[in-house]
Protein backbone atom coordinates (compact mmCIF):
# COMPACT_ATOMS: atom_id res chain seq x y z
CA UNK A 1 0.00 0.00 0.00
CA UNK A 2 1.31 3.18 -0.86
CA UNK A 3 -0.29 6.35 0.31
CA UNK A 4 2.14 8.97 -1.19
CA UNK A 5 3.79 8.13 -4.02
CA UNK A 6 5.61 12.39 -4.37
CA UNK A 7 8.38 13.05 -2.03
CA UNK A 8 7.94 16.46 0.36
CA UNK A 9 10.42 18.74 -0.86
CA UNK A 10 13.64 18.27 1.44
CA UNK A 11 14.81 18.67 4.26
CA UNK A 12 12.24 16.34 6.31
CA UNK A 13 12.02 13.37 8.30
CA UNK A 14 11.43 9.86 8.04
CA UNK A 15 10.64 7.55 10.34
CA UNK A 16 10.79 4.07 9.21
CA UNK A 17 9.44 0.98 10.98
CA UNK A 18 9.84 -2.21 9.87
CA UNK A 19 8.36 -4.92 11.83
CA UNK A 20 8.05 -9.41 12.21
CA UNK A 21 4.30 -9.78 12.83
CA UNK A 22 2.99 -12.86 15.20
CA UNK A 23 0.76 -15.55 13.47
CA UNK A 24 -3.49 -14.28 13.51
CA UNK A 25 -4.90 -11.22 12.67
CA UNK A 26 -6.20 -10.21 16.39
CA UNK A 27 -7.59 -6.83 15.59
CA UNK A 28 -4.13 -5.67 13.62
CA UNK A 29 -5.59 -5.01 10.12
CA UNK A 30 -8.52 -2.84 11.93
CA UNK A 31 -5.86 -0.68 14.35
CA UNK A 32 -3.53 -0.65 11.47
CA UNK A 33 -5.95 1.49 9.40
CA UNK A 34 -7.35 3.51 12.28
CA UNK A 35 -3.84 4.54 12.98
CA UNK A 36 -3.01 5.23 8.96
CA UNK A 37 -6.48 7.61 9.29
CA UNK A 38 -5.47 9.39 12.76
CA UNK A 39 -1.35 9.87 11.41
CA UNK A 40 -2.28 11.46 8.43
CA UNK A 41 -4.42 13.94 10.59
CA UNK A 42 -1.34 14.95 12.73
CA UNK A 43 0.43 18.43 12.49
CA UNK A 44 3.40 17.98 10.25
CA UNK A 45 2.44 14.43 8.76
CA UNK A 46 3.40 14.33 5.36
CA UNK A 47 2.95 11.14 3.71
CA UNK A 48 3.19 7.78 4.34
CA UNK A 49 4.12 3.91 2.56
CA UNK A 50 4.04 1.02 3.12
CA UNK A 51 4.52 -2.75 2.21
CA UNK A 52 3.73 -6.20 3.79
CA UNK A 53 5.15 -9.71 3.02
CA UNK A 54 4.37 -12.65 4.50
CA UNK A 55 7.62 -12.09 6.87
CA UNK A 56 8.22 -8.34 6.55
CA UNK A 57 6.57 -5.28 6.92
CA UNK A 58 8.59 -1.57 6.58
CA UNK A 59 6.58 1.27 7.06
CA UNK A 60 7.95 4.52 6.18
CA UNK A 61 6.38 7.45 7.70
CA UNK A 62 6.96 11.45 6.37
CA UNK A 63 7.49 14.62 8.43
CA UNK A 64 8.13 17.98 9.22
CA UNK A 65 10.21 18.01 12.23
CA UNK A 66 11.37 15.68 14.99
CA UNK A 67 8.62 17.77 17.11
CA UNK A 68 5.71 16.15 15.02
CA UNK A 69 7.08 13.46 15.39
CA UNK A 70 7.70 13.34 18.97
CA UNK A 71 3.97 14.30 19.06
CA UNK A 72 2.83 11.89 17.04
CA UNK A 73 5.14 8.94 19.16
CA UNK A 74 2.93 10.54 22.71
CA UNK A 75 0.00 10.38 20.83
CA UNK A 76 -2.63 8.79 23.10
CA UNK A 77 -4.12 6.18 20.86
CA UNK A 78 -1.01 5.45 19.23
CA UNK A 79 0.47 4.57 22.84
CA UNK A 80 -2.29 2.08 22.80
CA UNK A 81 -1.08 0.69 19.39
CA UNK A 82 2.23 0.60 20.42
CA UNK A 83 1.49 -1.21 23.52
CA UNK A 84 -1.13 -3.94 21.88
CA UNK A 85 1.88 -4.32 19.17
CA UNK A 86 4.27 -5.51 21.90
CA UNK A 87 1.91 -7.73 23.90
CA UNK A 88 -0.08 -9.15 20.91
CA UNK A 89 1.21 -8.07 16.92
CA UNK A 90 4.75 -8.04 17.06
CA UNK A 91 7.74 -10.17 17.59
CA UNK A 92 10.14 -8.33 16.97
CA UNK A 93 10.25 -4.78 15.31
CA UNK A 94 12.56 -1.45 14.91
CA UNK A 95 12.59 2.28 14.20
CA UNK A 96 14.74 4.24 12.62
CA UNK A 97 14.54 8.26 12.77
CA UNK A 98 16.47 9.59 9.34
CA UNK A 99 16.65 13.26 8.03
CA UNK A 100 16.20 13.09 4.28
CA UNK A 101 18.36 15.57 2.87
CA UNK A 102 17.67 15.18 -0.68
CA UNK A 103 15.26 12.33 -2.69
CA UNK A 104 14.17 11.97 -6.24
CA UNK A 105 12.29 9.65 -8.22
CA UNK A 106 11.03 7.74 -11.60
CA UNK A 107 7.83 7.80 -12.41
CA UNK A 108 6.99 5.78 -16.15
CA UNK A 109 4.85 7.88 -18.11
């Protein structure tokens, strides 16, 4: 799933997460999209993608500043993701914080 295929215009931020999900769906795929919907609303989201494997999952998250995304990280419901993620989705996962200083792309016309 991608939901922003154009790059922000640099400098920003990316966090990326990339993630070993446990067997079973257990309310993932629902919490998954409710936190796509509430990110997207945050101050200084900018875009977000995203792709799934049956062993690997990266996420890559865009923003404005390492405020927004400190925000976004104390983010009430998204503590509650986070938590449900290492009790019940996850076993194993990492996050990386990166400033993008430049990016370009390829799009086939």
């Amino acid at each position: 799933m991608i939901i922003t295929s154009k790059a922000p215009q640099s400098p920003y931020y990316a966090v990326i997460f990339s993630s070993q999900r446990t067997e079973g769906d257990k309310g993932y795929g629902r919490m998954a999209q409710k936190m796509d919907e509430l990110a997207s609303g945050q101050p200084g989201f900018l875009g977000m993608e995203s792709a799934r494997d049956d062993e690997l999952g990266i996420t890559v998250s865009y923003w404005e500043s390492l405020d927004a995304i400190k925000t976004w990280k104390e983010n009430s419901a998204h503590k509650v993701a986070q938590n449900k993620g290492k009790e019940e989705w996850y076993k194993n996962y990492s996050v990386k914080i990166c400033k993008v200083e430049r990016a370009y792309s390829f799009e086939m016309e």
